[in-house]
PDB file of N, CA and C in Angstrom:
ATOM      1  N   UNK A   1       0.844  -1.172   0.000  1.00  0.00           N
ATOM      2  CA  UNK A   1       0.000   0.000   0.000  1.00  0.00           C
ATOM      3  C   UNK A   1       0.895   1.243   0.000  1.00  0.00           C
ATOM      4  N   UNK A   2       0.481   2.538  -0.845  1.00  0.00           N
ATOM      5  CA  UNK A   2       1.164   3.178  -1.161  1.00  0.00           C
ATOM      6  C   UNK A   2       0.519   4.711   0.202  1.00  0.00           C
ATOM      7  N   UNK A   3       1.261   5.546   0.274  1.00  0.00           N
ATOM      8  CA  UNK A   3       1.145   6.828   1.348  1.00  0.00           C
ATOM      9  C   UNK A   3      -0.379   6.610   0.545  1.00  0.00           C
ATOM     10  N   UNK A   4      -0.461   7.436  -1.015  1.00  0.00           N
ATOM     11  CA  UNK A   4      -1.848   7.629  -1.446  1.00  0.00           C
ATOM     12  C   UNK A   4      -2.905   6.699  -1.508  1.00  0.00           C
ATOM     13  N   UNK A   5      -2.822   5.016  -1.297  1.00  0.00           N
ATOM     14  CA  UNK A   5      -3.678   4.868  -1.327  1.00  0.00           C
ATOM     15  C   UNK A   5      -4.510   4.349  -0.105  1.00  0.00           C
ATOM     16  N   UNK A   6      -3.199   4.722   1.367  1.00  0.00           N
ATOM     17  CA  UNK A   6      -3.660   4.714   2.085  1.00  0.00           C
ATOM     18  C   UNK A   6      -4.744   6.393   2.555  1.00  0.00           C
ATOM     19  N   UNK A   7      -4.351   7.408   2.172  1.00  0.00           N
ATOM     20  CA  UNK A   7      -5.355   8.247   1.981  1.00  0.00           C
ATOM     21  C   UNK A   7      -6.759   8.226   1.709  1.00  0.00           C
ATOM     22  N   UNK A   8      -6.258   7.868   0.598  1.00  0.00           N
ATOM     23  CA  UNK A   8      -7.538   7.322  -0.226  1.00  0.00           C
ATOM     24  C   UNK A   8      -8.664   6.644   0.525  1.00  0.00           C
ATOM     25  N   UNK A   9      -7.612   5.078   1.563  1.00  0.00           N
ATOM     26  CA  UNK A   9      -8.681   4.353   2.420  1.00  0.00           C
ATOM     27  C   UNK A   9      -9.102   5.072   3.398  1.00  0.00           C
ATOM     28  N   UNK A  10      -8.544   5.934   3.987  1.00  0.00           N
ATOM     29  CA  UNK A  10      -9.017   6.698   5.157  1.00  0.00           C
ATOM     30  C   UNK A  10     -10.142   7.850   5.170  1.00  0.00           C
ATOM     31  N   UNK A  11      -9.721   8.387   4.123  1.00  0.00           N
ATOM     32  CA  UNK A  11     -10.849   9.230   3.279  1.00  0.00           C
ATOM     33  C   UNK A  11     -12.231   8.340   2.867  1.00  0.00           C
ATOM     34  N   UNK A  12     -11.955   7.471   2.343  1.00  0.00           N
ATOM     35  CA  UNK A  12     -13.551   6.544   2.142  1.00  0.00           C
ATOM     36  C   UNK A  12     -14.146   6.461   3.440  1.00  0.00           C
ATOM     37  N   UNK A  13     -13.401   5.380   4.448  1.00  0.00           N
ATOM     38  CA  UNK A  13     -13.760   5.421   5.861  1.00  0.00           C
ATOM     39  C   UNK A  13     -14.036   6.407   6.658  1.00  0.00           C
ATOM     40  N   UNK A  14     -13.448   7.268   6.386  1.00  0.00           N
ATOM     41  CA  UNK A  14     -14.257   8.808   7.020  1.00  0.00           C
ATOM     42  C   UNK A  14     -14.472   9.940   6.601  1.00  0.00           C
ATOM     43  N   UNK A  15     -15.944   9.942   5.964  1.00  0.00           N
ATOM     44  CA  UNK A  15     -16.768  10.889   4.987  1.00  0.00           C
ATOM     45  C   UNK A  15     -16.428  12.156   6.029  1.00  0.00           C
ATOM     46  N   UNK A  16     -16.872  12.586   6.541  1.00  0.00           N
ATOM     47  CA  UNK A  16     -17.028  13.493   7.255  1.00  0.00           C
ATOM     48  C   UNK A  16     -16.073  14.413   7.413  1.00  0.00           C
ATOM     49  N   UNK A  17     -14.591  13.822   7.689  1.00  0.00           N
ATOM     50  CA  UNK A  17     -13.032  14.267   6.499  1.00  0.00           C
ATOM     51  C   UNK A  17     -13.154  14.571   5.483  1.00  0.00           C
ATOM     52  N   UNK A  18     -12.415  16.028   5.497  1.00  0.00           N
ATOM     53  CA  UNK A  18     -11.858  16.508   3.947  1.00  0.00           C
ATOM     54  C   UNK A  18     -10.682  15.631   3.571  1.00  0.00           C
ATOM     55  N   UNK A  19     -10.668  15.717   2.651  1.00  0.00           N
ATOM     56  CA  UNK A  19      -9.435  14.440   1.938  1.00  0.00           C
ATOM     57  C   UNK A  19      -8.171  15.541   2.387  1.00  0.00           C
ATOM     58  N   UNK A  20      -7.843  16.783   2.121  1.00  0.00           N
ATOM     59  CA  UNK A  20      -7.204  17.505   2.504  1.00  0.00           C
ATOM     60  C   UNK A  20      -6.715  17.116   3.907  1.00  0.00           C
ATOM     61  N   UNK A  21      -7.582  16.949   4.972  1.00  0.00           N
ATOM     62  CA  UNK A  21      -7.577  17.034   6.380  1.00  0.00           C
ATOM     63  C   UNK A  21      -6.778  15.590   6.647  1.00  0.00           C
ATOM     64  N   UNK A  22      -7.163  14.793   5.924  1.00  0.00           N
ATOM     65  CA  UNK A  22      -6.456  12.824   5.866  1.00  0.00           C
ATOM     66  C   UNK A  22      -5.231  13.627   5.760  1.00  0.00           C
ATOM     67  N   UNK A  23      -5.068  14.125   4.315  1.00  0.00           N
ATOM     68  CA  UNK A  23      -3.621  13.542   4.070  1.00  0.00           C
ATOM     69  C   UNK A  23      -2.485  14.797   4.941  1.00  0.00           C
ATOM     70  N   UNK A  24      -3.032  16.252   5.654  1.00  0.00           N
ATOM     71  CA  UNK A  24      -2.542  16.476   6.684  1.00  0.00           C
ATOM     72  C   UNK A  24      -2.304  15.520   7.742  1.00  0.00           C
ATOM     73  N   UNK A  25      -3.225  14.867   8.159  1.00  0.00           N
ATOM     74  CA  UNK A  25      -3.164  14.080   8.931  1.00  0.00           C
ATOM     75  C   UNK A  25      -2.275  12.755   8.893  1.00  0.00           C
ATOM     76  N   UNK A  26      -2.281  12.439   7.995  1.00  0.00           N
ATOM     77  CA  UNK A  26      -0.967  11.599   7.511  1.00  0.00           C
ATOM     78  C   UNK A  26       0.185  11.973   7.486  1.00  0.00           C
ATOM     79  N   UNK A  27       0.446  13.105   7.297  1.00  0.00           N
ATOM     80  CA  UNK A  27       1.570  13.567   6.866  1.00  0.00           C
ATOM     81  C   UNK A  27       2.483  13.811   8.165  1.00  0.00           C
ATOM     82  N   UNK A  28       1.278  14.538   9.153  1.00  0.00           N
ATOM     83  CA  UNK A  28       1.971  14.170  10.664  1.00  0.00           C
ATOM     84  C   UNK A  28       2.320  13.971  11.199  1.00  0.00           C
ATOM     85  N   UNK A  29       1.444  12.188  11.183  1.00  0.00           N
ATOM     86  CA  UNK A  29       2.211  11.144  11.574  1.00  0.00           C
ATOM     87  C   UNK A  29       3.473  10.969  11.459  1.00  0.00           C
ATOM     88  N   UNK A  30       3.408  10.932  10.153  1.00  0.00           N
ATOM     89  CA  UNK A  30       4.966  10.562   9.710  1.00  0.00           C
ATOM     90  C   UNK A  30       5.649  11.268   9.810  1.00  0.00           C
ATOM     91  N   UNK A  31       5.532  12.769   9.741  1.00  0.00           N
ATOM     92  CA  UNK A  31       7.185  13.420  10.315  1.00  0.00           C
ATOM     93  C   UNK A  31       6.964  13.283  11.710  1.00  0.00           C
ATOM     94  N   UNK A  32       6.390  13.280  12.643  1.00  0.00           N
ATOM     95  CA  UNK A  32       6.285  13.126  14.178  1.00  0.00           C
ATOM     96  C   UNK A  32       6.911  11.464  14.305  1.00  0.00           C
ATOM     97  N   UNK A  33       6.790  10.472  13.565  1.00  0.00           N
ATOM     98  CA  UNK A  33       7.820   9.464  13.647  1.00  0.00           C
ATOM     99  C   UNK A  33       9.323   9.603  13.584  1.00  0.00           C
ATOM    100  N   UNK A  34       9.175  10.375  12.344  1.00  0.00           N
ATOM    101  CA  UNK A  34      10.600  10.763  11.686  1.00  0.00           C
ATOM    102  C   UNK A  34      11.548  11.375  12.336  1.00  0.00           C
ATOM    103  N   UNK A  35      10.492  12.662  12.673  1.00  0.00           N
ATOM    104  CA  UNK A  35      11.558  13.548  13.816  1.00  0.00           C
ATOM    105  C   UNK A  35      11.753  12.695  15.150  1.00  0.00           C
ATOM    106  N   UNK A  36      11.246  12.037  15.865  1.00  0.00           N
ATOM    107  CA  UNK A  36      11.446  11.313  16.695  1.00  0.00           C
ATOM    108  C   UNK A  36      12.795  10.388  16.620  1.00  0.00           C
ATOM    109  N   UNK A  37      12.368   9.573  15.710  1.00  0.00           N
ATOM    110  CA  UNK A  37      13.839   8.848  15.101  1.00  0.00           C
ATOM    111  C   UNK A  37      14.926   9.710  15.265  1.00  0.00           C
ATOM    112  N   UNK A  38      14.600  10.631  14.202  1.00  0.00           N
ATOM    113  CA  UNK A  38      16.345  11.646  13.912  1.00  0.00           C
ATOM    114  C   UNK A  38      16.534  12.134  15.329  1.00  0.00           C
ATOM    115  N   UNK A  39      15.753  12.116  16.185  1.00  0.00           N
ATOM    116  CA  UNK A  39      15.940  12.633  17.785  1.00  0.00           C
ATOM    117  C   UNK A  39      16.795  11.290  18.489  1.00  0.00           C
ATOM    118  N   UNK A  40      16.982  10.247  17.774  1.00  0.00           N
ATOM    119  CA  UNK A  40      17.091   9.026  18.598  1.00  0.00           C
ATOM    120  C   UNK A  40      16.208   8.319  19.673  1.00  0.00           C
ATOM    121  N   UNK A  41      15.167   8.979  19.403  1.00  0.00           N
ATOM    122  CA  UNK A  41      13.907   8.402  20.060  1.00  0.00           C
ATOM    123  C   UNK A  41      13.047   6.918  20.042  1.00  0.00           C
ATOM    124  N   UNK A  42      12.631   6.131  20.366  1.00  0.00           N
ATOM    125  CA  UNK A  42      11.761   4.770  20.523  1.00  0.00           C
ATOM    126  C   UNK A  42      10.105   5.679  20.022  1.00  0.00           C
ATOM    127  N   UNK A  43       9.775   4.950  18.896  1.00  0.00           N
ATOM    128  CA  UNK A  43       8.322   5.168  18.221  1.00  0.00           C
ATOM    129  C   UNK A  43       7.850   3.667  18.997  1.00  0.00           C
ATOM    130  N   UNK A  44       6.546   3.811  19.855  1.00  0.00           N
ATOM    131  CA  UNK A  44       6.039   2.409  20.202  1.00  0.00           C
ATOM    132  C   UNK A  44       4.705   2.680  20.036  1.00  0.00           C
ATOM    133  N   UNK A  45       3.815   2.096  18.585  1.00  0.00           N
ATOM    134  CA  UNK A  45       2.482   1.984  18.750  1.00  0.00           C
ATOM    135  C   UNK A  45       2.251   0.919  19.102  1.00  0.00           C
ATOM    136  N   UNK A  46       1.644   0.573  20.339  1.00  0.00           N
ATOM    137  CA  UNK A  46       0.942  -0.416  20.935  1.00  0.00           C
ATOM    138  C   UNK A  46       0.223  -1.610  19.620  1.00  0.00           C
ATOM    139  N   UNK A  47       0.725  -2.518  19.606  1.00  0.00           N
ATOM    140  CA  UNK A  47      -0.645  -3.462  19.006  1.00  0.00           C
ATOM    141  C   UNK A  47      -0.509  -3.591  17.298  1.00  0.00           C
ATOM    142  N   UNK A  48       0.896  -2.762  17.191  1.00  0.00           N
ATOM    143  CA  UNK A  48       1.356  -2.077  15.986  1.00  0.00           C
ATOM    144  C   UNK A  48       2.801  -2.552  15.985  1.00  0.00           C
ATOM    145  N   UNK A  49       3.522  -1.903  16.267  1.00  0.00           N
ATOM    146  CA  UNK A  49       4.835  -2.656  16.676  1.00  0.00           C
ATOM    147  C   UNK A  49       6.119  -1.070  17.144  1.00  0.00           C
ATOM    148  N   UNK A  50       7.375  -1.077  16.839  1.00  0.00           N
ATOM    149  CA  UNK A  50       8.237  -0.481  17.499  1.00  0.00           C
ATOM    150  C   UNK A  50       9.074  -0.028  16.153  1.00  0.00           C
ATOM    151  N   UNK A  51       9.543   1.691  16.155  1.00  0.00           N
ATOM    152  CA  UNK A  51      10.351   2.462  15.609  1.00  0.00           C
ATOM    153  C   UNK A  51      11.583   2.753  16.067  1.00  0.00           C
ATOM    154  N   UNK A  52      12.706   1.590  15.881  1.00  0.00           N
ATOM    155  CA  UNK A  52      13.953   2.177  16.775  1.00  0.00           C
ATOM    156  C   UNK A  52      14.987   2.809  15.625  1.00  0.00           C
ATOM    157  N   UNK A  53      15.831   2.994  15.753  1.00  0.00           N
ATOM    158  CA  UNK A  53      17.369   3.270  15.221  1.00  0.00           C
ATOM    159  C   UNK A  53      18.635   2.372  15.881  1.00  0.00           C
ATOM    160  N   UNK A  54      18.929   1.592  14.809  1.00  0.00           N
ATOM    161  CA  UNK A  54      20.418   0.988  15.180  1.00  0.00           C
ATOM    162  C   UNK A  54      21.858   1.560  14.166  1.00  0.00           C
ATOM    163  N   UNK A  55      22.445   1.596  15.143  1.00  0.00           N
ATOM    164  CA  UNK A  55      23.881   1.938  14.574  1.00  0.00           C
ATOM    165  C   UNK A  55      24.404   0.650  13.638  1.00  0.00           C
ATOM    166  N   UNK A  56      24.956   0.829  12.526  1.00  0.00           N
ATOM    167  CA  UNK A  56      25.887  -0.227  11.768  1.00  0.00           C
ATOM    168  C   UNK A  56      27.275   0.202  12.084  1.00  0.00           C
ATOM    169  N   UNK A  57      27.836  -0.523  12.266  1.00  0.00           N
ATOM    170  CA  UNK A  57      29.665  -0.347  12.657  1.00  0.00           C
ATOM    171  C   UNK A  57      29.674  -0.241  10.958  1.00  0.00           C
ATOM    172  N   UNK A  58      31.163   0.335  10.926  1.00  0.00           N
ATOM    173  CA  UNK A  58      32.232   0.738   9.946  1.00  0.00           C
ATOM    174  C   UNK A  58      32.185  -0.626   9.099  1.00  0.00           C
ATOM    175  N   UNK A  59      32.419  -0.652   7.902  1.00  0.00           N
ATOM    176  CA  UNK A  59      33.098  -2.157   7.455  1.00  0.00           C
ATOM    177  C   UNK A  59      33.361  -1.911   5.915  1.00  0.00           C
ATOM    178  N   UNK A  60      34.093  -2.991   5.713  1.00  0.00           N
ATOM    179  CA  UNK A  60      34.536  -3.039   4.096  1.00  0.00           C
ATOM    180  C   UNK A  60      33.596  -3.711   3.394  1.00  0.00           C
ATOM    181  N   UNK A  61      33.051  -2.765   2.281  1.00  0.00           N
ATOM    182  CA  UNK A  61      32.330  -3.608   1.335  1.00  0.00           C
ATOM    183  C   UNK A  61      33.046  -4.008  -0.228  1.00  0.00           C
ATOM    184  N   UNK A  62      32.195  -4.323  -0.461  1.00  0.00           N
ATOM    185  CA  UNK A  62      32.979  -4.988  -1.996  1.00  0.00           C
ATOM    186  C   UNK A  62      31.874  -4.045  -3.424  1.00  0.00           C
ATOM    187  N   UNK A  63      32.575  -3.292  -4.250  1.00  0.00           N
ATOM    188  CA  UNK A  63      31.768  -2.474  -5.401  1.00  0.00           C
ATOM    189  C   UNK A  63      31.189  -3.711  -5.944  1.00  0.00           C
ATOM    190  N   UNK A  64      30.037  -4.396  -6.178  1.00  0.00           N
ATOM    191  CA  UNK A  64      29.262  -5.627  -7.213  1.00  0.00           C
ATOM    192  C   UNK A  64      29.906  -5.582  -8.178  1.00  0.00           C
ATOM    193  N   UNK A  65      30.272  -4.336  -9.166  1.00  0.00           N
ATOM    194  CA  UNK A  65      30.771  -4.209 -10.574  1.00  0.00           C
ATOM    195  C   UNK A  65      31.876  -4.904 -10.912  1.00  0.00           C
ATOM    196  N   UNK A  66      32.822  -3.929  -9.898  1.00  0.00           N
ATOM    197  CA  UNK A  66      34.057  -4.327 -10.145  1.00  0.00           C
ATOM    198  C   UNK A  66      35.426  -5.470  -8.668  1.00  0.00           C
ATOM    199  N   UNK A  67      34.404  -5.972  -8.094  1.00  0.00           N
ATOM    200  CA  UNK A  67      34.576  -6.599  -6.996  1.00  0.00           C
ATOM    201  C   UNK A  67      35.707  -5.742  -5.455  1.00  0.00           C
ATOM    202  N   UNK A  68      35.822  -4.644  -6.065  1.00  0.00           N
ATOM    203  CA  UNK A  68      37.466  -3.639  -5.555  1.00  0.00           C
ATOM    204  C   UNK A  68      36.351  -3.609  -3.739  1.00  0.00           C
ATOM    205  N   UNK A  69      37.459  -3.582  -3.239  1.00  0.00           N
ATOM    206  CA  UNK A  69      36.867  -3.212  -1.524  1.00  0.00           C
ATOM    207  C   UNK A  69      36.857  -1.760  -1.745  1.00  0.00           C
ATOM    208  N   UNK A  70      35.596  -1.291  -0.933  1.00  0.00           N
ATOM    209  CA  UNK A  70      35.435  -0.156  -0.448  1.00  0.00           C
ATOM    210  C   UNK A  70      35.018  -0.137   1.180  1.00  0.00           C
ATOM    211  N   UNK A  71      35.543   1.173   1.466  1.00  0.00           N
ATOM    212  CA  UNK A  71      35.342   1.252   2.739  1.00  0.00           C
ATOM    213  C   UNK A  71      33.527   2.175   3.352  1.00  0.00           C
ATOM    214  N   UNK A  72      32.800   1.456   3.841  1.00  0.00           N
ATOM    215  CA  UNK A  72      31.560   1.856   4.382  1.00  0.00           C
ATOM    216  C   UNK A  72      31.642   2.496   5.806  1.00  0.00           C
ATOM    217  N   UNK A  73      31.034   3.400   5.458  1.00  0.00           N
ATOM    218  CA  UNK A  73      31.408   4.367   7.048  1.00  0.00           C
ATOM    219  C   UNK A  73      30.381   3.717   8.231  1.00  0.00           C
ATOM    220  N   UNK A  74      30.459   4.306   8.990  1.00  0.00           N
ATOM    221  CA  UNK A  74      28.956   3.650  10.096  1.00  0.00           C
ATOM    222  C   UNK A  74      28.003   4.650   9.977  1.00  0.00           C
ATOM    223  N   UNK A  75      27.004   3.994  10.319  1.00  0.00           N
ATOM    224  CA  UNK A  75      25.632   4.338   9.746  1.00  0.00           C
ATOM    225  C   UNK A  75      24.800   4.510  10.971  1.00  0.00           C
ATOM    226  N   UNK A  76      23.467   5.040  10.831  1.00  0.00           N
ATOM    227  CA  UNK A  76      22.352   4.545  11.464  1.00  0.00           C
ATOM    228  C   UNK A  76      21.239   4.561  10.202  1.00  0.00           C
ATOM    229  N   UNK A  77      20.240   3.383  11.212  1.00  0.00           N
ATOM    230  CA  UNK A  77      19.539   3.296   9.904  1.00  0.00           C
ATOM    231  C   UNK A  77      18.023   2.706  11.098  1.00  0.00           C
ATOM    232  N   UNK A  78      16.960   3.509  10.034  1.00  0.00           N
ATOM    233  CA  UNK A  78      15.390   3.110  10.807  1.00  0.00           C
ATOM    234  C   UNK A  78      15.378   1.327  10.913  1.00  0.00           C
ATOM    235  N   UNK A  79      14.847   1.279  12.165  1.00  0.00           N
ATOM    236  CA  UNK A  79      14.446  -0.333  12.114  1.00  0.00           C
ATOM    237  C   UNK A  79      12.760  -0.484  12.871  1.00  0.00           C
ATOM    238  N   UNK A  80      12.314  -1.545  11.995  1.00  0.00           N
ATOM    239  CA  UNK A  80      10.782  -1.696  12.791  1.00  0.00           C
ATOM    240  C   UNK A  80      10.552  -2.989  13.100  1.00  0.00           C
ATOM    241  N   UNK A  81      10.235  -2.835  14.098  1.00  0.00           N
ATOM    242  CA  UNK A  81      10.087  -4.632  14.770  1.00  0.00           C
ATOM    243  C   UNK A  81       8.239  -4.687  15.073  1.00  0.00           C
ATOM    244  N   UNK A  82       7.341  -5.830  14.470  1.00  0.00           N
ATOM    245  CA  UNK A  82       6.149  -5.726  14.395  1.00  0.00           C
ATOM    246  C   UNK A  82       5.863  -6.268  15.994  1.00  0.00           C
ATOM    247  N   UNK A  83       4.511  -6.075  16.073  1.00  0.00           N
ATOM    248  CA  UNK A  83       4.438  -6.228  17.291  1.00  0.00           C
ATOM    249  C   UNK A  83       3.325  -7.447  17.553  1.00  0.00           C
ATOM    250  N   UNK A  84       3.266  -8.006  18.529  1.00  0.00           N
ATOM    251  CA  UNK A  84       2.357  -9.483  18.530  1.00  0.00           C
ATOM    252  C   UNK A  84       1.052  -9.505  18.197  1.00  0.00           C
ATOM    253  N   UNK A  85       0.162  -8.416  18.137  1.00  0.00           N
ATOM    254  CA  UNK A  85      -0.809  -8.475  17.765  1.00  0.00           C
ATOM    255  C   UNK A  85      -0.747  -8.283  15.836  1.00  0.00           C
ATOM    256  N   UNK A  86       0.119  -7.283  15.657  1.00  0.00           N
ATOM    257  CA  UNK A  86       0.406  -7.414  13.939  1.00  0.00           C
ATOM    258  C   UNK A  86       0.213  -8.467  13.750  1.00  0.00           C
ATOM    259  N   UNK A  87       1.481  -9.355  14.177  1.00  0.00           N
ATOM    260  CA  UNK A  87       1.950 -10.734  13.439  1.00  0.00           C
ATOM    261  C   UNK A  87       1.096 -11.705  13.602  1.00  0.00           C
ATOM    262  N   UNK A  88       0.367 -11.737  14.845  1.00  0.00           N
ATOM    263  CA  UNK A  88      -0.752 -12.608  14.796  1.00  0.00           C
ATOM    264  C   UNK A  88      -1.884 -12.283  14.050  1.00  0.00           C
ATOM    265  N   UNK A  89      -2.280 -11.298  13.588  1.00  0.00           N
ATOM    266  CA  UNK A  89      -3.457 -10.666  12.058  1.00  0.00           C
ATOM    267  C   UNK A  89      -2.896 -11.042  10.995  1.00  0.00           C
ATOM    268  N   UNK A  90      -1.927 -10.539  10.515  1.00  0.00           N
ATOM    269  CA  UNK A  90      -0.939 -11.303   9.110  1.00  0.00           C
ATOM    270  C   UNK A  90      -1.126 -12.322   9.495  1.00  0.00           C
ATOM    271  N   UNK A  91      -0.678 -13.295   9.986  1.00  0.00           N
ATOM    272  CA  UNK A  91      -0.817 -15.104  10.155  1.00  0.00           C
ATOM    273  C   UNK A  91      -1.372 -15.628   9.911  1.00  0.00           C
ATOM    274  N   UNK A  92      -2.664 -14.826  10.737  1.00  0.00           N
ATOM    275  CA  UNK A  92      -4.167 -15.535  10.676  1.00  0.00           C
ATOM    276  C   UNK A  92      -4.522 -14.894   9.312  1.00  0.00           C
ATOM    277  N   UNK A  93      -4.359 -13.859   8.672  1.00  0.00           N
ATOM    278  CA  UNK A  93      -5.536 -13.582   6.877  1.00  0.00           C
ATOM    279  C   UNK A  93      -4.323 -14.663   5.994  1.00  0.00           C
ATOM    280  N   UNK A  94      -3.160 -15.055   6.507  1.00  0.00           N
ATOM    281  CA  UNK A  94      -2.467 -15.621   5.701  1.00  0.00           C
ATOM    282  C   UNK A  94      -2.794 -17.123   5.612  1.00  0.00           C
ATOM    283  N   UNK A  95      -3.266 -17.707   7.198  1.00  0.00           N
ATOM    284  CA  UNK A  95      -3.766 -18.645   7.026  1.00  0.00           C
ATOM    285  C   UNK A  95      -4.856 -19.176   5.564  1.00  0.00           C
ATOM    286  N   UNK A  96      -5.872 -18.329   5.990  1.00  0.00           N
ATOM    287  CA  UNK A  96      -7.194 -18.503   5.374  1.00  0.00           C
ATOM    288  C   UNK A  96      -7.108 -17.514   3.804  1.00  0.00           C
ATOM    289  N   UNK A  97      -5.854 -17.233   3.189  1.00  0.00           N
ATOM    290  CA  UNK A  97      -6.036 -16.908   1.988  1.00  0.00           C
ATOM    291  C   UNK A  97      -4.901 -17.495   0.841  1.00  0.00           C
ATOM    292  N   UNK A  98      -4.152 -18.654   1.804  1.00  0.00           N
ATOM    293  CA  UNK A  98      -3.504 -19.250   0.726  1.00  0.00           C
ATOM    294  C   UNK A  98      -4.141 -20.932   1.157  1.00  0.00           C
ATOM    295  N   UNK A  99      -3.457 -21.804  -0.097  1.00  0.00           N
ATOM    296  CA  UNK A  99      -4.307 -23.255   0.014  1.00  0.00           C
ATOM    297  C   UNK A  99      -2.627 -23.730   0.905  1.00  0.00           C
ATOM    298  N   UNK A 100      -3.586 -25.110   1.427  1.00  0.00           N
ATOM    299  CA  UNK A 100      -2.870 -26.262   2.080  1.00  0.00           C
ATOM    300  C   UNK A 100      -1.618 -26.142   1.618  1.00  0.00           C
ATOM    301  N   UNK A 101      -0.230 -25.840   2.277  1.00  0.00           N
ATOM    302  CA  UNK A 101       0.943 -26.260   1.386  1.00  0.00           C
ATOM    303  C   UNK A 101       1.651 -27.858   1.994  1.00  0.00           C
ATOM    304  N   UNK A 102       1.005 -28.503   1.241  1.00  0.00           N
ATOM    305  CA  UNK A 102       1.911 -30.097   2.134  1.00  0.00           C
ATOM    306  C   UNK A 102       2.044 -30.426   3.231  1.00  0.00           C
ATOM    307  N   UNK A 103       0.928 -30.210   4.043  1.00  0.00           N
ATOM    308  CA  UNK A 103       0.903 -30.564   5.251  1.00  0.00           C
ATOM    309  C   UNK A 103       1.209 -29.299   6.186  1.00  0.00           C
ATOM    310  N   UNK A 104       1.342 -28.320   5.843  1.00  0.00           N
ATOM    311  CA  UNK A 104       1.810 -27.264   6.765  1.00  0.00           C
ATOM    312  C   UNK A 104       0.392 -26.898   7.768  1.00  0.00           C
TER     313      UNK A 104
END
């Protein structure tokens, strides 16, 4: 699902919203995540799952092209860990929308 067509769903689901007012409202969200992050902050929606930041150490990578080592600086980078109620909704529509695989 894309930013717009989650708009889109939110806007159907609530007439009473200007589509304008959704996608403010969206937009929110997400820098109020964002800036949080770049703050080094913990995003925790309940029932949803967790917005952290982990550091990558320094290391040598290899260019694909031309196989030559390059050196990769350290990083941070967004990480999201789902949370038990997510994974148990995915599971369960995953159950009941694919067939039997061999006994699974």
């Amino acid at each position: 699902m894309t930013k717009s067509e989650l708009i889109a769903e939110l806007s159907a689901a609530n007439p009473h919203l200007r589509q304008q007012d959704v996608e403010r409202i969206v937009a929110t969200v997400f820098g109020e995540i964002t800036a949080a992050l770049a703050r080094g902050e913990r995003v925790e929606l309940r029932g949803f799952g967790a917005f952290t930041v982990k550091r990558r150490d320094a290391r040598t990578g290899r260019n694909p092209r031309t196989g030559e080592a390059v050196p990769v600086e350290e990083k941070l980078a967004p990480f999201f860990k789902a949370g038990k109620e997510l994974r148990e909704r995915v599971n369960r529509g995953r159950r009941r929308s694919t067939p039997s695989a061999g006994g699974r």
